[in-house]
C-alpha atoms as a PDB file:
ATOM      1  CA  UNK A   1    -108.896-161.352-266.069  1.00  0.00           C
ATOM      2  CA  UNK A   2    -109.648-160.027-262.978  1.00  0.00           C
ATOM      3  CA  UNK A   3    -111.794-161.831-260.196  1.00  0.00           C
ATOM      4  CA  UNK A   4    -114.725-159.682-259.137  1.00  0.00           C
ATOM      5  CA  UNK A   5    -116.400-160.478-255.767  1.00  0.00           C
ATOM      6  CA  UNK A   6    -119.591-160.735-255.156  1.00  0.00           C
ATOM      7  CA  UNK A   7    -120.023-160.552-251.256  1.00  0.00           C
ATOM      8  CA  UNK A   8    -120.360-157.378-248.816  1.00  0.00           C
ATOM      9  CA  UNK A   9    -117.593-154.910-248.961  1.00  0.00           C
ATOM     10  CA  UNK A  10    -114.517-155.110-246.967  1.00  0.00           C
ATOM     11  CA  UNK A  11    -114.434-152.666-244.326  1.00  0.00           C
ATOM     12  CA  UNK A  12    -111.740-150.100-244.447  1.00  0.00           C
ATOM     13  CA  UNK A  13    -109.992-148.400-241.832  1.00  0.00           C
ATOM     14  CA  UNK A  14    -111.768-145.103-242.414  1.00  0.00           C
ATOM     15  CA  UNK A  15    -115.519-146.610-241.981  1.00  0.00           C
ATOM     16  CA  UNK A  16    -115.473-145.264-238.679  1.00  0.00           C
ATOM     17  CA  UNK A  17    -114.754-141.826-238.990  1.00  0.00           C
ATOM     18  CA  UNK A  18    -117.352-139.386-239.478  1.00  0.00           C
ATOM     19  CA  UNK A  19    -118.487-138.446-242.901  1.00  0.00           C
ATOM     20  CA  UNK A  20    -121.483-136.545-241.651  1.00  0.00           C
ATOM     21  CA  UNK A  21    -119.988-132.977-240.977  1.00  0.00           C
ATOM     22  CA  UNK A  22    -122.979-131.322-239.882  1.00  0.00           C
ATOM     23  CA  UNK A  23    -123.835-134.317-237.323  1.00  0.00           C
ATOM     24  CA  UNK A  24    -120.031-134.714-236.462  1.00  0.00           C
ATOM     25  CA  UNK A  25    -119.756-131.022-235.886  1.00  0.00           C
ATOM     26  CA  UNK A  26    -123.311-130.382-233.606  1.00  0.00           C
ATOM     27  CA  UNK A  27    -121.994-133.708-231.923  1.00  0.00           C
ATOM     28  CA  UNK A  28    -118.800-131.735-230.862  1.00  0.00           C
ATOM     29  CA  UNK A  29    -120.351-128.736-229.773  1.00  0.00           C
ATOM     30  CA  UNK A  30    -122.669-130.199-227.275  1.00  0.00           C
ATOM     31  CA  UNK A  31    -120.154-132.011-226.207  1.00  0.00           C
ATOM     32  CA  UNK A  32    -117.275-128.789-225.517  1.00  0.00           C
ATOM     33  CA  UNK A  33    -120.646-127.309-223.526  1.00  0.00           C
ATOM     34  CA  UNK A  34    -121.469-129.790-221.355  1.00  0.00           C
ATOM     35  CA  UNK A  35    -117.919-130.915-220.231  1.00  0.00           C
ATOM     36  CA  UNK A  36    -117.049-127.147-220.219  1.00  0.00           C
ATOM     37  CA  UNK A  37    -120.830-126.539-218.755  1.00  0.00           C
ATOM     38  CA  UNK A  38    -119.861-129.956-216.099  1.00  0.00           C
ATOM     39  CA  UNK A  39    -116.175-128.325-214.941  1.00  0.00           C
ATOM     40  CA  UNK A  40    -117.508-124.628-214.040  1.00  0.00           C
ATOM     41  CA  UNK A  41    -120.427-126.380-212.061  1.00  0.00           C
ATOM     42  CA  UNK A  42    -117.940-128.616-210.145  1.00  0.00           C
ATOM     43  CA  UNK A  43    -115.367-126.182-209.537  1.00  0.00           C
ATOM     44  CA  UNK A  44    -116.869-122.826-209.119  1.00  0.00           C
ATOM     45  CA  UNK A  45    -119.536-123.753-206.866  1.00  0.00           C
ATOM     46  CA  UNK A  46    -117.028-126.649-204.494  1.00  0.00           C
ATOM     47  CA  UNK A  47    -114.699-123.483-204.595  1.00  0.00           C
ATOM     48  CA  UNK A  48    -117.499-121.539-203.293  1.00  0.00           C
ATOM     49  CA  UNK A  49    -118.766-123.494-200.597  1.00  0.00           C
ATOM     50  CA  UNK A  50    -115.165-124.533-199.467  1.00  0.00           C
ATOM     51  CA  UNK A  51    -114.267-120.911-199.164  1.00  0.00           C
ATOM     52  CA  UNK A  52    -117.347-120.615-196.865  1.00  0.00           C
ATOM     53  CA  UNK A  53    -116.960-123.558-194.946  1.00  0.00           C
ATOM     54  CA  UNK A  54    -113.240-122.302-194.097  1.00  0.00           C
ATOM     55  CA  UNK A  55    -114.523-119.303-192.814  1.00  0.00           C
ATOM     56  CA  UNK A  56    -117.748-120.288-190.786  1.00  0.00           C
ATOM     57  CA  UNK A  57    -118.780-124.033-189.677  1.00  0.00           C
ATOM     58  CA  UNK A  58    -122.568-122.916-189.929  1.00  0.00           C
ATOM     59  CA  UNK A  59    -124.622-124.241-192.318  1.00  0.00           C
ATOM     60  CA  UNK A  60    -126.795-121.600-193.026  1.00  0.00           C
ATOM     61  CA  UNK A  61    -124.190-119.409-195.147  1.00  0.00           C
ATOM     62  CA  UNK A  62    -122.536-122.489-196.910  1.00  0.00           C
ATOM     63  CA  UNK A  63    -125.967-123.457-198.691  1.00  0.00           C
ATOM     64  CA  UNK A  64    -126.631-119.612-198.905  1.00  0.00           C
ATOM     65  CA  UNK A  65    -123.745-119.046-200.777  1.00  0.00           C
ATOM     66  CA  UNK A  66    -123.933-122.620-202.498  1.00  0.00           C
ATOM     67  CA  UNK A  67    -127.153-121.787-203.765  1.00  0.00           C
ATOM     68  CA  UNK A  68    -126.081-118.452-205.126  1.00  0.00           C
ATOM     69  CA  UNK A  69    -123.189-120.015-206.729  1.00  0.00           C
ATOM     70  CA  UNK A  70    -125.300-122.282-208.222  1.00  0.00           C
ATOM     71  CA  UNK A  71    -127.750-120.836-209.716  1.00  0.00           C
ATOM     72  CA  UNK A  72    -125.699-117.372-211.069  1.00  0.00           C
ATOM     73  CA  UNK A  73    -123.316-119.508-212.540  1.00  0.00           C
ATOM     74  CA  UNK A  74    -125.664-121.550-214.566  1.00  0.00           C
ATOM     75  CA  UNK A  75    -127.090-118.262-215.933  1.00  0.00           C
ATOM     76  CA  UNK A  76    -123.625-116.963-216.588  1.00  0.00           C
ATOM     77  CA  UNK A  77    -122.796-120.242-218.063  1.00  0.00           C
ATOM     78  CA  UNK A  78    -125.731-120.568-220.701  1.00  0.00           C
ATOM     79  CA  UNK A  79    -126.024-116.722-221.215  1.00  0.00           C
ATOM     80  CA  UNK A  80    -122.298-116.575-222.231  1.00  0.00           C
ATOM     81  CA  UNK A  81    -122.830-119.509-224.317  1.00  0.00           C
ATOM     82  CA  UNK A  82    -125.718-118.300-225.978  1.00  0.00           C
ATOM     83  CA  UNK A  83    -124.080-114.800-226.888  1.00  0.00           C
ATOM     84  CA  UNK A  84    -121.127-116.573-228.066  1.00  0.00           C
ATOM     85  CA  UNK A  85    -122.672-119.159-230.330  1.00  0.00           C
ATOM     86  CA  UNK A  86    -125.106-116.374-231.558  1.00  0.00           C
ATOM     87  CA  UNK A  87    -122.817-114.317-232.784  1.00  0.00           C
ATOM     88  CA  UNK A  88    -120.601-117.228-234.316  1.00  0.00           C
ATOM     89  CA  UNK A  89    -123.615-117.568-236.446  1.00  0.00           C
ATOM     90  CA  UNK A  90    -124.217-114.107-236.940  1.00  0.00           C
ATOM     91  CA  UNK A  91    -120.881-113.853-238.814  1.00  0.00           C
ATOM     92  CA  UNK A  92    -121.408-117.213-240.419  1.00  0.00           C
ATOM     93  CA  UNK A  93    -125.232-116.149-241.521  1.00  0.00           C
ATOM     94  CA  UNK A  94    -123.488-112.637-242.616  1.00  0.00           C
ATOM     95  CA  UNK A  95    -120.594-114.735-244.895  1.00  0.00           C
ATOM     96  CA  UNK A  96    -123.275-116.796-246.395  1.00  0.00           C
ATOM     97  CA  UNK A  97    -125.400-113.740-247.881  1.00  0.00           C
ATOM     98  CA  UNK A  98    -122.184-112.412-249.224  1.00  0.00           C
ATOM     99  CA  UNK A  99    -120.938-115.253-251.321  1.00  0.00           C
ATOM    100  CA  UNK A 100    -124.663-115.842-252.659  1.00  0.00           C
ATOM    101  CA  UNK A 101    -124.597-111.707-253.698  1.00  0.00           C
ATOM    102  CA  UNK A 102    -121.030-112.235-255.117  1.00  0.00           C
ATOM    103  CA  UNK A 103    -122.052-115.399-257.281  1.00  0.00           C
ATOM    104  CA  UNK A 104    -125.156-113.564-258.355  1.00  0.00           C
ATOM    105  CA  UNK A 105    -123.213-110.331-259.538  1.00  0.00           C
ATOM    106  CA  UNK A 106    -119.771-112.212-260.768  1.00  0.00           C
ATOM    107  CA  UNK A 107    -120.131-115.673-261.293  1.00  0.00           C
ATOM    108  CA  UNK A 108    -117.165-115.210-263.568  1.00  0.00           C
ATOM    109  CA  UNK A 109    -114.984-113.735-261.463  1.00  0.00           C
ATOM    110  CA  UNK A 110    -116.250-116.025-258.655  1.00  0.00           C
ATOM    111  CA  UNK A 111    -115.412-119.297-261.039  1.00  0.00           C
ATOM    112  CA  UNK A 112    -111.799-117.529-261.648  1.00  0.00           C
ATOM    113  CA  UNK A 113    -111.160-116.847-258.031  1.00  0.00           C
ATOM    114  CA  UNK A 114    -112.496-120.463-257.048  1.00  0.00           C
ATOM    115  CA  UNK A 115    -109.991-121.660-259.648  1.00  0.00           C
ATOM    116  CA  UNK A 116    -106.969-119.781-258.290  1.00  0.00           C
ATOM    117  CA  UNK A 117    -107.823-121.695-255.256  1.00  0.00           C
ATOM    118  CA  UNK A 118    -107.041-125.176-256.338  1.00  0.00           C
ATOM    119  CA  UNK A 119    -104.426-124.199-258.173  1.00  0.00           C
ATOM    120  CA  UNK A 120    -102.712-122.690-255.187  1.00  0.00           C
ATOM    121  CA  UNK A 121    -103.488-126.084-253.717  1.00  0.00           C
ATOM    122  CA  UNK A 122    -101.352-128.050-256.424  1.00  0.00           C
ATOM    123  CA  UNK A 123    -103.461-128.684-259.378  1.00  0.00           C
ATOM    124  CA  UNK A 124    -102.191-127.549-262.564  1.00  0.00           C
ATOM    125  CA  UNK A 125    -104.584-124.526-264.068  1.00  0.00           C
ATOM    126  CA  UNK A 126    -106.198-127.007-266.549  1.00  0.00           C
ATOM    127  CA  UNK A 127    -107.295-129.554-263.492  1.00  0.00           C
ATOM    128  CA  UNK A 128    -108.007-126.143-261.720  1.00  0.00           C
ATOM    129  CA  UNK A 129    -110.327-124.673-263.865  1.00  0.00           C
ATOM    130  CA  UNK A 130    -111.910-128.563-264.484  1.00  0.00           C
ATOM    131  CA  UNK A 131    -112.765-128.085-260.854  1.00  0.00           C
ATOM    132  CA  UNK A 132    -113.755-125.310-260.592  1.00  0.00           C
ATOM    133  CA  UNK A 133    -116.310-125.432-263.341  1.00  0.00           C
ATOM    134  CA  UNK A 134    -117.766-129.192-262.169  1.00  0.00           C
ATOM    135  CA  UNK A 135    -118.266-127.601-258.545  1.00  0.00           C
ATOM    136  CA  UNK A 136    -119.792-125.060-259.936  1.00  0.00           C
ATOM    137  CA  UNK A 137    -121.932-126.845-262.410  1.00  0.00           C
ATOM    138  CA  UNK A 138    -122.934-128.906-258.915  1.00  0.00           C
ATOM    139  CA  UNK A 139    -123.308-126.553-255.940  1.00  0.00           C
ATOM    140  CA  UNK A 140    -121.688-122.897-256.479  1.00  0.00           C
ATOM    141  CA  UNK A 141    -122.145-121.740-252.887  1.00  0.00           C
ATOM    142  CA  UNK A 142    -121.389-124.980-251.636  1.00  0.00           C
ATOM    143  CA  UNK A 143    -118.209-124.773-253.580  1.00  0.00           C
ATOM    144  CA  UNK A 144    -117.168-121.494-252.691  1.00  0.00           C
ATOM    145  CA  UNK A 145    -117.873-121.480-249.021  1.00  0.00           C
ATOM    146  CA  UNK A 146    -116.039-125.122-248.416  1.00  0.00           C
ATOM    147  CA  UNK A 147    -112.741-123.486-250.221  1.00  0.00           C
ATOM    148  CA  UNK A 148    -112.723-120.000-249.390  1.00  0.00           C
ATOM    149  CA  UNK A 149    -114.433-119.783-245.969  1.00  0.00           C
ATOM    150  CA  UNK A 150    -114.049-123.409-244.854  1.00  0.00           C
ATOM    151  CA  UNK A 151    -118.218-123.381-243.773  1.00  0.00           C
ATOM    152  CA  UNK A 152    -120.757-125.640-244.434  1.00  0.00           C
ATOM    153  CA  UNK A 153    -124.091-123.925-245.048  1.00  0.00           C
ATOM    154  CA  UNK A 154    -125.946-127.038-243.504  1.00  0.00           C
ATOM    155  CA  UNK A 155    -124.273-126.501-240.794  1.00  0.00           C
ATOM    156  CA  UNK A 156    -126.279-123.915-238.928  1.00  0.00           C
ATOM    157  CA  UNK A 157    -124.992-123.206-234.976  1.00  0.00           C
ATOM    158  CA  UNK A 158    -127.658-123.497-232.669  1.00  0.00           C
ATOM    159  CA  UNK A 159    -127.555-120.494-229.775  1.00  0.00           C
ATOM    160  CA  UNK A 160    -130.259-121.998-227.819  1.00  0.00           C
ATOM    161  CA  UNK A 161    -129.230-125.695-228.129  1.00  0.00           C
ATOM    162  CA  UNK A 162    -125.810-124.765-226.363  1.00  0.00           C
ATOM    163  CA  UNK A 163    -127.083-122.618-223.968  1.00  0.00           C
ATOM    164  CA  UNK A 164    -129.717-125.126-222.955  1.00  0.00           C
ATOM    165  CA  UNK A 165    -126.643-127.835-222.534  1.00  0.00           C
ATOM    166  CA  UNK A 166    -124.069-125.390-220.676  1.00  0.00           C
ATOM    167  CA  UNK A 167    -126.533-124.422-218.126  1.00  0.00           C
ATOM    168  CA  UNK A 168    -127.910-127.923-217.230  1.00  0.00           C
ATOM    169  CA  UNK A 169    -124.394-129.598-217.541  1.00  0.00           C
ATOM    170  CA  UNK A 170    -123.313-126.726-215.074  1.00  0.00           C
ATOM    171  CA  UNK A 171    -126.388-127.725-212.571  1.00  0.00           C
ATOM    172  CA  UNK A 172    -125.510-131.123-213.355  1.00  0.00           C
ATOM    173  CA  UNK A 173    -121.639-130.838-212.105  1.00  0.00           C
ATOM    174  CA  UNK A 174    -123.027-128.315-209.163  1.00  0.00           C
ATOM    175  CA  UNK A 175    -124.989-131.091-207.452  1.00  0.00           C
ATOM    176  CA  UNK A 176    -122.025-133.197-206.323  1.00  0.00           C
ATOM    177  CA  UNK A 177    -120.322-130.644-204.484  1.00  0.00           C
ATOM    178  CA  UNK A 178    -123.430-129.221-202.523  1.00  0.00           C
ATOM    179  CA  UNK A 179    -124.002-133.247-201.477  1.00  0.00           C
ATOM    180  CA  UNK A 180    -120.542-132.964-200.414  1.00  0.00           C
ATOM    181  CA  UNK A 181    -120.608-130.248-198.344  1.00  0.00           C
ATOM    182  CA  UNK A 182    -124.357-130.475-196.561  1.00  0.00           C
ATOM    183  CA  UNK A 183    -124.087-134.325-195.694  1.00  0.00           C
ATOM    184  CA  UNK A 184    -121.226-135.141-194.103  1.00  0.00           C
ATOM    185  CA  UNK A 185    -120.324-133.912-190.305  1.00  0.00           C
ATOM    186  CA  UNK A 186    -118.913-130.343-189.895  1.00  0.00           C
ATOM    187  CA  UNK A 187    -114.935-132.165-189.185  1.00  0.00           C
ATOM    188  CA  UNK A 188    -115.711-133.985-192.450  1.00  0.00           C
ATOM    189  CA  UNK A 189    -116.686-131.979-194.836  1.00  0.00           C
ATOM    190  CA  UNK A 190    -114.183-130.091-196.533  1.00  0.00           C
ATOM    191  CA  UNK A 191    -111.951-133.291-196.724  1.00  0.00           C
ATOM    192  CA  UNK A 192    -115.028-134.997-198.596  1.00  0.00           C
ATOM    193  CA  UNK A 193    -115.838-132.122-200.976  1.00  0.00           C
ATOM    194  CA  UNK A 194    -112.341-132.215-201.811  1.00  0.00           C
ATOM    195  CA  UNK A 195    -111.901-135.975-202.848  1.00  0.00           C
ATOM    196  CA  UNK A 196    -115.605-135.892-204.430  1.00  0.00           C
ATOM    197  CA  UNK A 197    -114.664-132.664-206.619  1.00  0.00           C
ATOM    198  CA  UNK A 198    -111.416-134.354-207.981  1.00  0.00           C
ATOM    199  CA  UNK A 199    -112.391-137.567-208.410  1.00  0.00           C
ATOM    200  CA  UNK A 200    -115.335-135.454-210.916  1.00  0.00           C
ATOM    201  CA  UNK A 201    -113.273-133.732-212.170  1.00  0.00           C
ATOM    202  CA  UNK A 202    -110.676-136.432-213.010  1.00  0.00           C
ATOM    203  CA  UNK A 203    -114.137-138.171-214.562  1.00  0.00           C
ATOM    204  CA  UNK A 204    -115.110-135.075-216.415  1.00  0.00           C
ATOM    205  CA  UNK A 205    -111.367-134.147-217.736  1.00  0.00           C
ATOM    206  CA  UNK A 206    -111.196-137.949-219.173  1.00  0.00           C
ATOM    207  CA  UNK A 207    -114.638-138.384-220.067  1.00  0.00           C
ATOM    208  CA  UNK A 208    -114.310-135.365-222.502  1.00  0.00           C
ATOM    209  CA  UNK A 209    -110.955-136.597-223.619  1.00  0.00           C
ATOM    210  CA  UNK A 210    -111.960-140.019-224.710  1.00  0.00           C
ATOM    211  CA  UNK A 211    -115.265-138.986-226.180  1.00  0.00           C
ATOM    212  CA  UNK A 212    -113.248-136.257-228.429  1.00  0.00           C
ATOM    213  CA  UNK A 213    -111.042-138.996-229.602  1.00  0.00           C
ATOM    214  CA  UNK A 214    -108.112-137.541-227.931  1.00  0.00           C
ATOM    215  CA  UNK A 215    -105.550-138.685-225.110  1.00  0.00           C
ATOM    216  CA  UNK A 216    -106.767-138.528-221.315  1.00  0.00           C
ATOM    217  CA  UNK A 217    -104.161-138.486-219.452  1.00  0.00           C
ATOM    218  CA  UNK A 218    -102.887-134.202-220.308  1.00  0.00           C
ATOM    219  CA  UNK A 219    -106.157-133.077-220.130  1.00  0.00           C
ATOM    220  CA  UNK A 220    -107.431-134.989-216.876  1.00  0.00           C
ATOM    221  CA  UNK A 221    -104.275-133.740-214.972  1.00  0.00           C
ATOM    222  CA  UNK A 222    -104.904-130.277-216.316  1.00  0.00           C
ATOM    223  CA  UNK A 223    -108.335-130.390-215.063  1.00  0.00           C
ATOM    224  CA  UNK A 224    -107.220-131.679-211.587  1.00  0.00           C
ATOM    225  CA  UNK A 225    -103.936-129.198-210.938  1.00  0.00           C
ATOM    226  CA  UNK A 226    -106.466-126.899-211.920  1.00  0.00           C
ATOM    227  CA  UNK A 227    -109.465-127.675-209.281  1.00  0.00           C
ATOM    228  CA  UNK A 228    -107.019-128.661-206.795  1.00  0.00           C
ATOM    229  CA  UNK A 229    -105.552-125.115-206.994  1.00  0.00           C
ATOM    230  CA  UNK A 230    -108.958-123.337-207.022  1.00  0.00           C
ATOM    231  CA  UNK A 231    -110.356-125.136-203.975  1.00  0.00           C
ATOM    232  CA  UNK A 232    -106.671-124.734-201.798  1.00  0.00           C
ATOM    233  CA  UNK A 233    -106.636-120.712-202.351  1.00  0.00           C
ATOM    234  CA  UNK A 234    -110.155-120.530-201.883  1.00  0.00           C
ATOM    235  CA  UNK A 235    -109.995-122.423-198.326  1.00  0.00           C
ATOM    236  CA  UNK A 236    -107.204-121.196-197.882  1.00  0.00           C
ATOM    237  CA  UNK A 237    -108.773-116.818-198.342  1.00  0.00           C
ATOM    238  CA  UNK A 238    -112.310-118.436-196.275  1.00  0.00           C
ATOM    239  CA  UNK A 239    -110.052-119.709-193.158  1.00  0.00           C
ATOM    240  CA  UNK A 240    -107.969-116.201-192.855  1.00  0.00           C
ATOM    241  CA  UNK A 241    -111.095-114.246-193.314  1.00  0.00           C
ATOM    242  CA  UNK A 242    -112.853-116.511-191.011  1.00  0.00           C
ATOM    243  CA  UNK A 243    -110.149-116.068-188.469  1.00  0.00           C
ATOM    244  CA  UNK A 244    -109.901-112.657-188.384  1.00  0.00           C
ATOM    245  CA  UNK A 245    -113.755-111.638-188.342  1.00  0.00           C
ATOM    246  CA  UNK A 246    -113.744-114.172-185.435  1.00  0.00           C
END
């Protein structure tokens, strides 16, 4: 006879993976718009003020063009996120109202074509059409959307949400490089806006990595070859047009 226990379950390896797919998958799109939201911030406006600073040792048209940079591209940044998250959930709103008209004009050829799905899966057409029917009996659109479109209809993307997130995590990652370049000393301060965007960068590249589960190391390099490249041509375009308005 078998021994039952009767203390707390044993934790598996799986307990901490995410079962909630509507948390799990908001979770990971705020997070893909703020790192994404942090990057442009750091880069775009450090390129911007470098490639000023190259050209002209003033102050006035470095925080000019700093503050332009800054606050266009946090517009830009939460407008495009908004359109593109909007009409994600457009097409997913649009998908939705389609299954729900097809399961209220054929259900039968719905159950039959939700059948043909597991079976194409593996399951023989008896364990198929078991399916089928118990998923049905449970949650039809549920059901069909899961194995045909691969949504969740609980999962509802949120325009404003990730708008709201890219454009702050852009103003957020746009502060450190205006610091850089207004407090130091003229001779100092492209060498400090370069070290302070990398070493955010290399934060922001690993940061994202390790909080999607991933490895840091391809990613963070990627980030810095990247930023590293943007701020040299940039410098590089502000000192030859600098020199030759001079």
């Amino acid at each position: 006879m078998s021994e039952q226990s009767n203390g707390p379950a044993e934790h598996t390896p799986h307990d901490a993976e995410p079962h909630d797919r509507g948390a799990f998958s908001d979770g990971l799109n705020k997070l893909r718009a703020g790192v994404l939201g942090a990057n442009d911030g750091i880069v775009s406006v450090a390129a911007v003020v470098v490639g000023v600073a190259g050209a002209t040792s003033a102050l006035g048209p470095i925080i000019t063009a700093g503050a332009a940079a800054v606050v266009g591209g946090a517009i830009s940044m939460a407008l495009g996120e908004y359109v593109s998250v909007a009409s994600a959930r457009d097409s997913q709103t649009a998908l939705v109202a389609k299954e729900k008209r097809e399961l209220a004009e054929m259900p039968e050829q719905e159950l039959a074509e939700l059948a043909g799905i597991y079976q194409a899966k593996g399951l023989t057409p008896e364990t198929a059409q078991r399916v089928a029917v118990e998923l049905t009996a449970h949650d039809a659109l549920g059901a069909h959307l899961e194995a045909e479109l691969h949504i969740d209809e609980n999962e509802v993307l949120k325009p404003w949400q990730a708008a709201v997130a890219s454009g702050v995590a852009f103003l957020a990652g746009a502060v450190l490089p205006m610091l850089a370049i207004l407090l130091p000393p003229p001779e100092l301060r492209i060498p400090i806006t370069f070290i302070a965007t990398l070493a955010a960068l290399g934060i922001t590249g690993a940061l994202g990595a390790v909080l999607g589960k991933s490895p840091w190391l391809r990613p963070t390099v990627r980030v810095l070859v990247g930023g590293a490249l943007a701020l040299a041509v940039t410098f590089g375009i502000g000192a030859l047009l600098g020199t030759q308005i001079a």
